[in-house]
C-alpha atoms as a PDB file:
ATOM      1  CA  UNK A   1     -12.838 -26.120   7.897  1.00  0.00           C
ATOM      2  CA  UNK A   2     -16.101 -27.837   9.146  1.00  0.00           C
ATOM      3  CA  UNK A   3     -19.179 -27.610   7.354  1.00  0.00           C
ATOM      4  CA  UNK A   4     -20.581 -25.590  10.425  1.00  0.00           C
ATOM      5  CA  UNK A   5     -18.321 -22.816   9.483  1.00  0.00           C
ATOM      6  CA  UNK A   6     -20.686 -23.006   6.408  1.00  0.00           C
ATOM      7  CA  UNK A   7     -23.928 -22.067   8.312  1.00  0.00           C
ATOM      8  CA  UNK A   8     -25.509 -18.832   8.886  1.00  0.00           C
ATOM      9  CA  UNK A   9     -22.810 -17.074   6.799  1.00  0.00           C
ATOM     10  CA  UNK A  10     -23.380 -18.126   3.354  1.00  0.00           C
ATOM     11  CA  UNK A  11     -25.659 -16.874   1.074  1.00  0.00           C
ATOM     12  CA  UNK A  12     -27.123 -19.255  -2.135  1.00  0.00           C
ATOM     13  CA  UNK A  13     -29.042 -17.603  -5.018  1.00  0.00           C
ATOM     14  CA  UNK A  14     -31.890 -19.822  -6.310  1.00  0.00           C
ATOM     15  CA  UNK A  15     -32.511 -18.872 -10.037  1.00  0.00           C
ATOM     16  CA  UNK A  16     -35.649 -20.859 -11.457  1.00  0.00           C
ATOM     17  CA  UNK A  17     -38.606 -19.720 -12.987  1.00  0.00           C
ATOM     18  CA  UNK A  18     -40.818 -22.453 -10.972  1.00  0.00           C
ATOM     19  CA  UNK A  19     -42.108 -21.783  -7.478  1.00  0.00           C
ATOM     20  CA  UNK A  20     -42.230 -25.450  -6.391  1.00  0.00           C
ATOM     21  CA  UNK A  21     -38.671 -26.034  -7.150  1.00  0.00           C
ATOM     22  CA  UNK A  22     -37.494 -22.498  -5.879  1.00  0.00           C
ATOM     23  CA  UNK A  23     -39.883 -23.484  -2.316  1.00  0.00           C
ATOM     24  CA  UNK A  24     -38.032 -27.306  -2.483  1.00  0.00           C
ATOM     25  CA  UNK A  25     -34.621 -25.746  -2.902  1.00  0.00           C
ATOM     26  CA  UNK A  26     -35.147 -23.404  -0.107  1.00  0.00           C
ATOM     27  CA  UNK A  27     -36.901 -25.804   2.454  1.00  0.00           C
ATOM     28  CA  UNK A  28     -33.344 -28.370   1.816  1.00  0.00           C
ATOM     29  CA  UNK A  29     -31.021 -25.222   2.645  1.00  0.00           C
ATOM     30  CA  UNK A  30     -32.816 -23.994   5.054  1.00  0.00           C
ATOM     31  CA  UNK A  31     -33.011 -26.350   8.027  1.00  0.00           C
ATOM     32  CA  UNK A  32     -29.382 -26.218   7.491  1.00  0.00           C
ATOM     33  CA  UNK A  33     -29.419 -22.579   7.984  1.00  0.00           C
ATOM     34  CA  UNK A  34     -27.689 -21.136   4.842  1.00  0.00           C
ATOM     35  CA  UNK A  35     -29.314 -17.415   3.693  1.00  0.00           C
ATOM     36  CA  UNK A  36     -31.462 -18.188   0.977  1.00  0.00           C
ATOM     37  CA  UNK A  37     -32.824 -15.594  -1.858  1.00  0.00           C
ATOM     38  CA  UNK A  38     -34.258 -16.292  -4.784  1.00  0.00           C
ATOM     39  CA  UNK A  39     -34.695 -14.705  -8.670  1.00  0.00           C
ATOM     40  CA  UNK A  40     -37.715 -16.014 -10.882  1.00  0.00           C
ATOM     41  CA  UNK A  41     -35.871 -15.524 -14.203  1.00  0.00           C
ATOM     42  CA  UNK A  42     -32.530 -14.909 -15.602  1.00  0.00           C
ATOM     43  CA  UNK A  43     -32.517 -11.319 -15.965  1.00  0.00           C
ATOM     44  CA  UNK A  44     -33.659 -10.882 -11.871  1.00  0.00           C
ATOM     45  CA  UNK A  45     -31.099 -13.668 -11.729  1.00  0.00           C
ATOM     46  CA  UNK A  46     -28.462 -11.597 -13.075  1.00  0.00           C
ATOM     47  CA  UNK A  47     -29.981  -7.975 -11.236  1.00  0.00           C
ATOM     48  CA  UNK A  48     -29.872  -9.938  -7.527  1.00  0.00           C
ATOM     49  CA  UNK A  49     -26.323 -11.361  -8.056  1.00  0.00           C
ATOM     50  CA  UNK A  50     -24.669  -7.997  -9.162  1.00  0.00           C
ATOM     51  CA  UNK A  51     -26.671  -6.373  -6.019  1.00  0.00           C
ATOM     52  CA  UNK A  52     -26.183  -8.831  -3.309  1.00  0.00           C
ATOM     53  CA  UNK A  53     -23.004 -11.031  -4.186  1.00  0.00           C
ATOM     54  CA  UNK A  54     -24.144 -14.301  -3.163  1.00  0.00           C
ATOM     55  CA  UNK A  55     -21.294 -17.014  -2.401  1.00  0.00           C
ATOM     56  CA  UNK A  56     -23.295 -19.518  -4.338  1.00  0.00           C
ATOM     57  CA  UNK A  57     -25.995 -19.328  -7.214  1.00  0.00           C
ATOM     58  CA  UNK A  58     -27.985 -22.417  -8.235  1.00  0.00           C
ATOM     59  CA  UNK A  59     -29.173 -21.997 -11.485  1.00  0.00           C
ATOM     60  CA  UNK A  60     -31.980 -23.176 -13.913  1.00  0.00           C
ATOM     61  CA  UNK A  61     -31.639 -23.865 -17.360  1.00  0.00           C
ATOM     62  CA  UNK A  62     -34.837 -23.614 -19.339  1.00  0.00           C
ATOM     63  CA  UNK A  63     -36.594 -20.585 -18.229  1.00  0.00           C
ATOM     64  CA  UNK A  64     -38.199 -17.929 -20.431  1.00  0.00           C
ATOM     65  CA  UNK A  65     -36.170 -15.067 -21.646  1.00  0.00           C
ATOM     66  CA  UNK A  66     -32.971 -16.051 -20.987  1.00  0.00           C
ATOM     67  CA  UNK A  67     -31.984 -19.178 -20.413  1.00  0.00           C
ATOM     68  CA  UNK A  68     -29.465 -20.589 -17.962  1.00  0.00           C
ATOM     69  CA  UNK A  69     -26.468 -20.925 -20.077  1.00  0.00           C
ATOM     70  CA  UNK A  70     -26.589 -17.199 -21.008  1.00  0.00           C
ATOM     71  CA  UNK A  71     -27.148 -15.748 -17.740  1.00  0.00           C
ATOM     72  CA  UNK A  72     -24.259 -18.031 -16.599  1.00  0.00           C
ATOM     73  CA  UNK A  73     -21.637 -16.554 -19.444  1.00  0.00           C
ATOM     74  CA  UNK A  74     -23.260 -12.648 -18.912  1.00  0.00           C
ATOM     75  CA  UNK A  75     -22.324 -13.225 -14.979  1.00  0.00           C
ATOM     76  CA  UNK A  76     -18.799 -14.560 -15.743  1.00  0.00           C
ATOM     77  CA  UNK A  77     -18.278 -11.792 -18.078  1.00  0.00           C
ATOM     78  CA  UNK A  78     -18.908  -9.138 -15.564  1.00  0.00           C
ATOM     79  CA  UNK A  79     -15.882  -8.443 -13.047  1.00  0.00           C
ATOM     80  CA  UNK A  80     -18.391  -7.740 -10.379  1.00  0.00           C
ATOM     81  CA  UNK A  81     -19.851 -11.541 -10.394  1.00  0.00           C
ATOM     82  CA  UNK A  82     -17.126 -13.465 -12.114  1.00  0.00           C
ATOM     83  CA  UNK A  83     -15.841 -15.052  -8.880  1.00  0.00           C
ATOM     84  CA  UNK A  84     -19.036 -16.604  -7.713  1.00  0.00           C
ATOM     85  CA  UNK A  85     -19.613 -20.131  -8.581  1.00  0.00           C
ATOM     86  CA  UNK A  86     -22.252 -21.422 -10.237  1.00  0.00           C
ATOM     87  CA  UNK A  87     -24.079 -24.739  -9.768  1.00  0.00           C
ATOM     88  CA  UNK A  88     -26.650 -25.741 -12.573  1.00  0.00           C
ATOM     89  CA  UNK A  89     -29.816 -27.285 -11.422  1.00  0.00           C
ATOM     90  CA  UNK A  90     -31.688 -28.625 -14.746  1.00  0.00           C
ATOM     91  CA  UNK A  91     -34.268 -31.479 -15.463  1.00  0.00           C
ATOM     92  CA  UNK A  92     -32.093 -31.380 -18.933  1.00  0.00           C
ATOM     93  CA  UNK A  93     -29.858 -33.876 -17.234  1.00  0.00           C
ATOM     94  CA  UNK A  94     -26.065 -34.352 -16.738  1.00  0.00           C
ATOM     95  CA  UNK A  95     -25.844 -35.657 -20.508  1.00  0.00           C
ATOM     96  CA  UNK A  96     -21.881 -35.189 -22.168  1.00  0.00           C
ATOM     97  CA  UNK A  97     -23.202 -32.344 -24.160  1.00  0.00           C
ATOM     98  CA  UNK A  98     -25.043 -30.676 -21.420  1.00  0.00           C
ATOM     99  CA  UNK A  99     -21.921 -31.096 -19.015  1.00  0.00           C
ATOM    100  CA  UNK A 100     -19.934 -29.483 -21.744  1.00  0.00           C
ATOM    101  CA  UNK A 101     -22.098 -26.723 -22.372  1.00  0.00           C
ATOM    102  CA  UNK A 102     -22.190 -25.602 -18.891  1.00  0.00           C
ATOM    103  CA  UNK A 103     -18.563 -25.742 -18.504  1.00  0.00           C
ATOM    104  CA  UNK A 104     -18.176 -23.554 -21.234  1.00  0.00           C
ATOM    105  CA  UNK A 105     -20.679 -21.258 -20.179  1.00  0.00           C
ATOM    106  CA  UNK A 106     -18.200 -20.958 -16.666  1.00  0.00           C
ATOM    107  CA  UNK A 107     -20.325 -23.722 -14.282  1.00  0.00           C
ATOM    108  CA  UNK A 108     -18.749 -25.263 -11.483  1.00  0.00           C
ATOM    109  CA  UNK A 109     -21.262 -28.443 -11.633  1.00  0.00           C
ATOM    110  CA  UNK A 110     -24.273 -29.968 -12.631  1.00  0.00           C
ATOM    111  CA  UNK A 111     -27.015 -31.226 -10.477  1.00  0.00           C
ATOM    112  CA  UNK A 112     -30.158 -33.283 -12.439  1.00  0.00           C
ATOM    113  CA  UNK A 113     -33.724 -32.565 -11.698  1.00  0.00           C
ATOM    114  CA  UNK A 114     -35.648 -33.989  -9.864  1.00  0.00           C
ATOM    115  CA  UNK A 115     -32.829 -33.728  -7.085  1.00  0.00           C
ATOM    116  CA  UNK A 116     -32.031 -35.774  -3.989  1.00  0.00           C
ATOM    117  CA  UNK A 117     -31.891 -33.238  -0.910  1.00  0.00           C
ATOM    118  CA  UNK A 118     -28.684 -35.385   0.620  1.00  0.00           C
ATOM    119  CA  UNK A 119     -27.096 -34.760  -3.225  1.00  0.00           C
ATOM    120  CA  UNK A 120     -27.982 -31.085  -2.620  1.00  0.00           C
ATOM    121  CA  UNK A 121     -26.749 -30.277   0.248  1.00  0.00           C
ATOM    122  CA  UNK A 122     -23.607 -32.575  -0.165  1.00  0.00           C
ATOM    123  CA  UNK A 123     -22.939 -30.549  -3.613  1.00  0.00           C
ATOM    124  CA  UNK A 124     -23.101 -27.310  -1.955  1.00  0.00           C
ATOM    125  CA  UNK A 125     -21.072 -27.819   1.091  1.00  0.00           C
ATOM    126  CA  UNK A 126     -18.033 -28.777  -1.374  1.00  0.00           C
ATOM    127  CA  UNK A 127     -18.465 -25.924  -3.547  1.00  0.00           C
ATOM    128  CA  UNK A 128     -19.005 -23.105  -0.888  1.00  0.00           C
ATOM    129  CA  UNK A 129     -15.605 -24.921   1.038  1.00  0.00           C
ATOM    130  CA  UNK A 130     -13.937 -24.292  -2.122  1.00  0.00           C
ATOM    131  CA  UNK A 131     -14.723 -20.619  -2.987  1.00  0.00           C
ATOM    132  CA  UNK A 132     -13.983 -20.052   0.597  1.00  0.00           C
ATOM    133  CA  UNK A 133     -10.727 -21.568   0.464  1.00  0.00           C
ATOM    134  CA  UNK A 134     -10.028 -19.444  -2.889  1.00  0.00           C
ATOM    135  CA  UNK A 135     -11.234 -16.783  -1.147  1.00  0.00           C
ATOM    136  CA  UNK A 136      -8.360 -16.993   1.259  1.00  0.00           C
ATOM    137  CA  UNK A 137      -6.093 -17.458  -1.356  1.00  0.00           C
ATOM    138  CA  UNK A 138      -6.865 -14.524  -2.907  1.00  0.00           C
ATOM    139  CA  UNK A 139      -6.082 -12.346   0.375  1.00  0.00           C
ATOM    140  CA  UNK A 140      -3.064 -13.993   1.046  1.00  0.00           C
ATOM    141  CA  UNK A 141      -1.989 -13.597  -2.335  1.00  0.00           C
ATOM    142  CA  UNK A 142      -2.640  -9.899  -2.536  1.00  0.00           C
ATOM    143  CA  UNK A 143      -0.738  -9.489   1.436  1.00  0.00           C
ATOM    144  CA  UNK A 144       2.272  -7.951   2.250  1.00  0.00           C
ATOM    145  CA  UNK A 145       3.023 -11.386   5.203  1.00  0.00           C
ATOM    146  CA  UNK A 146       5.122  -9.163   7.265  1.00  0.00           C
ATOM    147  CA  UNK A 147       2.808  -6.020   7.832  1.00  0.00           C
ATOM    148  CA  UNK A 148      -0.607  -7.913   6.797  1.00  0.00           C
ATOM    149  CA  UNK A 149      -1.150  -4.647   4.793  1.00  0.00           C
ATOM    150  CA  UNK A 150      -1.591  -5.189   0.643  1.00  0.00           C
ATOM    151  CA  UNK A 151       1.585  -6.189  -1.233  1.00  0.00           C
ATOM    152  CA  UNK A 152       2.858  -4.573  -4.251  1.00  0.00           C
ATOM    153  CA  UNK A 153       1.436  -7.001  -6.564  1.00  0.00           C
ATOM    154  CA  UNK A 154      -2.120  -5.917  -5.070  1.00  0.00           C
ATOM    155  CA  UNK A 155      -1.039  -2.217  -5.574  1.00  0.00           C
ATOM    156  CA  UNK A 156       0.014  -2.471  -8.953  1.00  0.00           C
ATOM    157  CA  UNK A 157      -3.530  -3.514  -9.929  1.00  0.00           C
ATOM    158  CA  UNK A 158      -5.346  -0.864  -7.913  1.00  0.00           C
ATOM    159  CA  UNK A 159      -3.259   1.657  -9.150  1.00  0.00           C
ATOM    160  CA  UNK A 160      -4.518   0.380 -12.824  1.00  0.00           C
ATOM    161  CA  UNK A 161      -8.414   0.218 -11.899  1.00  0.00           C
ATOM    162  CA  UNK A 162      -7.713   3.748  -9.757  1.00  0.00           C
ATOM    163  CA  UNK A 163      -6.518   5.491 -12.917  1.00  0.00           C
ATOM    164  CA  UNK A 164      -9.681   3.662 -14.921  1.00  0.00           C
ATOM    165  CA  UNK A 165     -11.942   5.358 -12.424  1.00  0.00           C
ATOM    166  CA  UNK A 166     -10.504   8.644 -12.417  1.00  0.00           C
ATOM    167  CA  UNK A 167     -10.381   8.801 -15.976  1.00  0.00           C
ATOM    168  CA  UNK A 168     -14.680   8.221 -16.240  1.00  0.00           C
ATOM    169  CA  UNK A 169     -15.060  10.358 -13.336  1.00  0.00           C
ATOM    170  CA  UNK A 170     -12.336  13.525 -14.074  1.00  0.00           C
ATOM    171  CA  UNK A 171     -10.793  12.709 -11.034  1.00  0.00           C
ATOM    172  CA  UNK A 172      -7.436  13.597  -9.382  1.00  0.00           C
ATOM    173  CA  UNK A 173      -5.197  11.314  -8.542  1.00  0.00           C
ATOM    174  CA  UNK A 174      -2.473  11.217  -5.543  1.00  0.00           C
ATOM    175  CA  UNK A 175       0.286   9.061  -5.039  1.00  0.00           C
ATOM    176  CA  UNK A 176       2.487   8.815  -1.779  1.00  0.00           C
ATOM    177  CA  UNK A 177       6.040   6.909  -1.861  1.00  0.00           C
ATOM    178  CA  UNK A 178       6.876   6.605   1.769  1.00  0.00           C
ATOM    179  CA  UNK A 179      10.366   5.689   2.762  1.00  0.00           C
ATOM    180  CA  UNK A 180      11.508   4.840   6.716  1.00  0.00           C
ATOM    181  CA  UNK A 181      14.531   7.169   6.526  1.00  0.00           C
ATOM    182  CA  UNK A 182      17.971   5.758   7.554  1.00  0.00           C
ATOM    183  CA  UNK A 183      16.917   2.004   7.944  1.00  0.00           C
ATOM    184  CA  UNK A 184      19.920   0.443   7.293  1.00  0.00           C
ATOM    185  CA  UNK A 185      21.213   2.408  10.561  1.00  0.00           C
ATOM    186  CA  UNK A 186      18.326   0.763  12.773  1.00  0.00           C
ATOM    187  CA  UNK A 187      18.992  -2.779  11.480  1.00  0.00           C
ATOM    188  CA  UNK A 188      22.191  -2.189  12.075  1.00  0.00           C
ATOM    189  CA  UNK A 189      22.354  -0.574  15.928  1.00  0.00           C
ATOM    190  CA  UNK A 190      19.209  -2.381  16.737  1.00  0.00           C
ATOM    191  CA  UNK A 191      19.080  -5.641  14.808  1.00  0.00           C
ATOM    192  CA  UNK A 192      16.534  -7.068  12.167  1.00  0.00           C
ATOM    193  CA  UNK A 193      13.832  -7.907  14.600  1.00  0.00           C
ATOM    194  CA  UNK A 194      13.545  -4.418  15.742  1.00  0.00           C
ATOM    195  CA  UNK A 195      13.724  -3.562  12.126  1.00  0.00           C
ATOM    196  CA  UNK A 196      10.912  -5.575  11.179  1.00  0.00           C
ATOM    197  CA  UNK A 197       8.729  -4.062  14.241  1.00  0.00           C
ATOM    198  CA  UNK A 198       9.725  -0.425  12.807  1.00  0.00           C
ATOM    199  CA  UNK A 199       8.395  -1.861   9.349  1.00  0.00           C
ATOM    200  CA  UNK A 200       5.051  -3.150  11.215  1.00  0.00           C
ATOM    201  CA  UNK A 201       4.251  -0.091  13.332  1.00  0.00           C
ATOM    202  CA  UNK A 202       4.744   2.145  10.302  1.00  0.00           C
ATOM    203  CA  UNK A 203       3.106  -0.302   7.915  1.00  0.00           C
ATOM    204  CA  UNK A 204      -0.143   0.533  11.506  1.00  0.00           C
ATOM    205  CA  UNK A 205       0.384   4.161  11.764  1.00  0.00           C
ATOM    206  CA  UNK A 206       0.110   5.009   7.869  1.00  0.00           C
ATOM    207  CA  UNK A 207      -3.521   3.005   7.741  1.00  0.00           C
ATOM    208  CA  UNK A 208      -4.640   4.151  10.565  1.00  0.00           C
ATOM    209  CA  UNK A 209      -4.181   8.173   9.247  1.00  0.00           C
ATOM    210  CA  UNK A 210      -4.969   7.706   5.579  1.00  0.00           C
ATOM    211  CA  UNK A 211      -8.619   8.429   4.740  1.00  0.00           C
ATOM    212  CA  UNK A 212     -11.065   5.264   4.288  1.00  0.00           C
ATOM    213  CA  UNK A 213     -11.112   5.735   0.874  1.00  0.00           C
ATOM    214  CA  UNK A 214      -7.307   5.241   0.674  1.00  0.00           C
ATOM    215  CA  UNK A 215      -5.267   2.547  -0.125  1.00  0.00           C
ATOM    216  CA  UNK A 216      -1.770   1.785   1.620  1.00  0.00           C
ATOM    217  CA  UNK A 217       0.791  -1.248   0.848  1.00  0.00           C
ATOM    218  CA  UNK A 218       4.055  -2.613   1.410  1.00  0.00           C
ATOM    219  CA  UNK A 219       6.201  -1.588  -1.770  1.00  0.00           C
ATOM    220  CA  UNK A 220       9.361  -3.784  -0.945  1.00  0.00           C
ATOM    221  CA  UNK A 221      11.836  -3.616   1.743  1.00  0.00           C
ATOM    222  CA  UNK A 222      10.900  -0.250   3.813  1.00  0.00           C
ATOM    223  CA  UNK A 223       8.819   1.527   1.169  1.00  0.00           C
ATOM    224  CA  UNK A 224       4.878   2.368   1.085  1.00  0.00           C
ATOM    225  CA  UNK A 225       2.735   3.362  -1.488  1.00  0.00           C
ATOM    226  CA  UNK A 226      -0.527   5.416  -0.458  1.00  0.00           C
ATOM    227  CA  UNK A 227      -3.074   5.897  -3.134  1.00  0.00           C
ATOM    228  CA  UNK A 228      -5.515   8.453  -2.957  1.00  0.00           C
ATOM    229  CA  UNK A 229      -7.855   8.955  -5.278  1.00  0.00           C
ATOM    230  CA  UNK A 230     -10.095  12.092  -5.933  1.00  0.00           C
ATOM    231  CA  UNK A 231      -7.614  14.408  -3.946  1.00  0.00           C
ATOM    232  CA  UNK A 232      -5.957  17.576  -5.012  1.00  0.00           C
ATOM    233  CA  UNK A 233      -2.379  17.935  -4.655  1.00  0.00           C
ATOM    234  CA  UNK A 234      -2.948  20.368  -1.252  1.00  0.00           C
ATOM    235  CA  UNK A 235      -5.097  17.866   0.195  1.00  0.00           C
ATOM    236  CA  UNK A 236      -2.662  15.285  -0.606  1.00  0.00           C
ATOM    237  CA  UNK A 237       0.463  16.703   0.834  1.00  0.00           C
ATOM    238  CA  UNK A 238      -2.036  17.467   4.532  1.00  0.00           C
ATOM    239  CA  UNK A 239      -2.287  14.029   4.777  1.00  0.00           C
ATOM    240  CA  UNK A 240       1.410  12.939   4.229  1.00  0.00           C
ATOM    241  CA  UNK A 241       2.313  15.715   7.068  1.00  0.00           C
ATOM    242  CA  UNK A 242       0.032  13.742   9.247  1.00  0.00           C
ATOM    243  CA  UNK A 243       1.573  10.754   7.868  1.00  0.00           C
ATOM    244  CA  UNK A 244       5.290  12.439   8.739  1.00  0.00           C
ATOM    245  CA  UNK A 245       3.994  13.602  12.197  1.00  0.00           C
ATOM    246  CA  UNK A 246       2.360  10.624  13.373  1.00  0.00           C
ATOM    247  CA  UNK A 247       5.464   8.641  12.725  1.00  0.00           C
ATOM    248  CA  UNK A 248       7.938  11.265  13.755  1.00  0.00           C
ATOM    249  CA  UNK A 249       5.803  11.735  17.086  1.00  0.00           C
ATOM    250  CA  UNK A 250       5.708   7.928  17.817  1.00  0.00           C
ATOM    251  CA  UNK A 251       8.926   6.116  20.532  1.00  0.00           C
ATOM    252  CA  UNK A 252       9.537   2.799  18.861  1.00  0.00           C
ATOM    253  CA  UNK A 253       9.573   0.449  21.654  1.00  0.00           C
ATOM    254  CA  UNK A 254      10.974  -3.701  21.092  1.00  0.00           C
ATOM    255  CA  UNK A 255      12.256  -6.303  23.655  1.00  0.00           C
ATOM    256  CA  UNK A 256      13.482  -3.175  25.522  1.00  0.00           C
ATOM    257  CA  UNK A 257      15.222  -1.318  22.994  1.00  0.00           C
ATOM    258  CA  UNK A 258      13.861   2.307  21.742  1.00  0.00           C
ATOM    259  CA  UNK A 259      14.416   4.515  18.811  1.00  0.00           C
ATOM    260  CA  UNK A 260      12.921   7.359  17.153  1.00  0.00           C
ATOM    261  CA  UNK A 261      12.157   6.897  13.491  1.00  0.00           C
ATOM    262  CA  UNK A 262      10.976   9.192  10.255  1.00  0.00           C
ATOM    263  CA  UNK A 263       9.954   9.263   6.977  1.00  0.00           C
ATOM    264  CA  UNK A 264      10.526  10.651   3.670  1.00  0.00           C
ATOM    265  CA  UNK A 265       7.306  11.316   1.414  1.00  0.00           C
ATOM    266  CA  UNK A 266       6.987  12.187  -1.953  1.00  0.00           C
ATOM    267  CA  UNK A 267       4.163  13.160  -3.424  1.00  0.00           C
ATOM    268  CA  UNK A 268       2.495  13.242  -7.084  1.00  0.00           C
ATOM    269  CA  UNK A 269      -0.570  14.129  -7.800  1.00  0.00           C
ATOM    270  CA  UNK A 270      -1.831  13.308 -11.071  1.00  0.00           C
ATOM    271  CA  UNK A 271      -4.692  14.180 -13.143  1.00  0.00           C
ATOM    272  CA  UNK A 272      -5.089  11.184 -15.346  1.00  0.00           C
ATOM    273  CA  UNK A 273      -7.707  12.050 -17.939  1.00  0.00           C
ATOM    274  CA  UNK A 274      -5.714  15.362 -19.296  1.00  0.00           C
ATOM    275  CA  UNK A 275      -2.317  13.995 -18.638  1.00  0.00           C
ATOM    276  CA  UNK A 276      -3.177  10.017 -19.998  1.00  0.00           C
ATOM    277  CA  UNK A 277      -0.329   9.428 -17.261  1.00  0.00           C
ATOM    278  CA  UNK A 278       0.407   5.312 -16.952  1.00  0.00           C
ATOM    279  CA  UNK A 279       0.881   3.867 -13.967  1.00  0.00           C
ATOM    280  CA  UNK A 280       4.402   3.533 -14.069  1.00  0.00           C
ATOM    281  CA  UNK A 281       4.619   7.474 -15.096  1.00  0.00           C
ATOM    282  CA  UNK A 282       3.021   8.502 -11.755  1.00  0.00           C
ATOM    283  CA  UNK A 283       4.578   5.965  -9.288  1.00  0.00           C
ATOM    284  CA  UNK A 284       7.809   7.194 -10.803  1.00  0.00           C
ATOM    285  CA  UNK A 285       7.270  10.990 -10.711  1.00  0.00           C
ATOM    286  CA  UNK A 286       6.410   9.659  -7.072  1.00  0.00           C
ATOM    287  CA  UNK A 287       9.483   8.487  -6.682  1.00  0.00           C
ATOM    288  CA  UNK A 288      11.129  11.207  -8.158  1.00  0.00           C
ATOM    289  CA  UNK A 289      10.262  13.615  -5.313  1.00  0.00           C
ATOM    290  CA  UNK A 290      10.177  10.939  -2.802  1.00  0.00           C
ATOM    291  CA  UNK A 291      14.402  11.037  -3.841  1.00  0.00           C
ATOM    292  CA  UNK A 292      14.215  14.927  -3.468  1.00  0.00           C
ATOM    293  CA  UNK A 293      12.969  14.560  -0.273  1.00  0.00           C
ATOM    294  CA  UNK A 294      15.818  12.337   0.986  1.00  0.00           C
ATOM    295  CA  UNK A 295      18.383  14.748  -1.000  1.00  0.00           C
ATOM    296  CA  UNK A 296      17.379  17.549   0.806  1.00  0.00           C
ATOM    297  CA  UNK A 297      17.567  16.170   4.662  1.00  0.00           C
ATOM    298  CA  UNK A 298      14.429  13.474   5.133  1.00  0.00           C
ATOM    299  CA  UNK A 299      11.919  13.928   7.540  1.00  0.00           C
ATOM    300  CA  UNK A 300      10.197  15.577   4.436  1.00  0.00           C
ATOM    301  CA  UNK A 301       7.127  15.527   2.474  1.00  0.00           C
ATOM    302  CA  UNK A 302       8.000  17.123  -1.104  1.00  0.00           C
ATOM    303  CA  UNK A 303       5.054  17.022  -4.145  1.00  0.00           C
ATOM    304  CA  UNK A 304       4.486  17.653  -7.385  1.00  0.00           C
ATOM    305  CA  UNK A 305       1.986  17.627  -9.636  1.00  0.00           C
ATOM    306  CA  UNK A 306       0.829  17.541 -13.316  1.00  0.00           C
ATOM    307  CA  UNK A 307       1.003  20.870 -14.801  1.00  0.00           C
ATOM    308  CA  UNK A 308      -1.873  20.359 -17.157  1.00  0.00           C
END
């Protein structure tokens, strides 16, 4: 990635409780067009990273209040800011205790005051090329490669947070398990590539009806998962009938071959704070009536729902 990928796109947080070195930071990362804002003490420090998420933060050691070290642990303690990196910038020097310090705290490096601007910039090019190279890593990680939707592993946690959130708020909870009915057949009769176009237009179709606030991924093999969270069971099971017609109304068309294809839904809706459901508990009352669904001829949508 060249460093011009860098410019115009990412945004540094200057932390320092001095004007001239806040004005001598900017004027360096400026003229090489980076976003600059700045925080005149630790606790602004903090308040500006949590609201604006800045892919860098420069940050000052001795200032009043807080000091750098401390605002550096309180930001890598807080899920919200724990992924952005954090260079020091400190007339303390680079000493072995310093260095250590810092790590500790969760730095990424240390740059001594008074600063060369060629150091600076060279410094923050390599840092901001790694988080965005982590930053790919992370997506990839968390998608399905086949669909380009989220992957299971990437469900299982927002299922976790999802319950966490509906718990504080008294929210419902609903959970779709989606299932491409008779897929064996189609690999069969049509062959795995048409398969795995079935799997990609359904993977399409299901994100482009769920509601923004929903979450869809790729369970495993021909399976979804749908989240949605502050939804009551009726609400729920209007959206997996869209789901169900969309898909049912769709002509699946591959390298000349066509086929008609539906889905199996079932539905759970949960309320987690009276019920303490986990999130195994739900996917598999999910799964459950997602099995009822195929027992009783496919092409179905069949929920339940906690009776408390």
């Amino acid at each position: 990635m060249s460093s011009s990928a860098n410019k115009k796109t990412s945004k540094i947080l200057v932390v320092d409780d001095q004007e001239d070195n806040r004005d001598l930071v900017e004027a360096v990362l400026e003229d090489n067009d980076y976003t600059i804002i700045m925080a005149k003490d630790g606790d602004e420090g903090i308040a500006v990273a949590q609201k604006e998420d800045p892919d860098l933060i420069l940050l000052d050691v001795q200032m009043p209040g807080i000091d750098g070290f401390e605002v550096c642990e309180r930001l890598k303690a807080d899920p919200a800011t724990e992924h952005i990196p954090i260079i020091f910038v400190t007339a303390l020097g680079s000493s072995e205790a310093n260095v250590v310090k810092g790590l500790k705290a969760g730095a990424y490096d240390f740059i001594s005051k008074p600063f060369n601007g060629g150091e600076l910039l060279a410094r923050v090019s390599v840092m901001l090329k790694i988080r965005q190279r982590e930053e790919v890593a992370k997506e990839e990680s968390n998608t399905d490669v086949l669909t380009s939707i989220y992957n299971r592993r990437f469900m299982e946690r927002r299922l976790s947070e999802e319950l966490t959130r509906c718990v504080g708020d008294n929210q419902r909870l609903v959970c779709l398990f989606i299932d491409i009915d008779h897929f064996k057949s189609i690999n069969d009769t049509f062959g795995h590539p048409f398969g795995d176009y079935v799997i990609k237009e359904v993977a399409r179709l299901l994100c482009e009806t769920v509601r923004g606030c929903d979450t869809v991924a790729r369970w495993g093999g021909e399976e979804f998962l749908a989240l949605l969270p502050g939804t009551e069971t009726k609400d729920g099971i209007a959206v997996a009938e869209r789901i169900r017609l969309a898909i049912e109304k769709q002509t699946f068309s591959f390298e000349g071959k066509k086929a008609k294809v539906t889905v199996s839904t079932g539905l759970y809706g949960s309320r987690p704070k009276t019920t303490g459901e986990t999130s195994e508990e739900i996917i598999r009352k999910a799964d459950e009536a997602l099995y009822k669904a195929k027992h009783e001829g496919r092409n179905l949508v069949v929920a339940s729902e906690a009776k408390h």
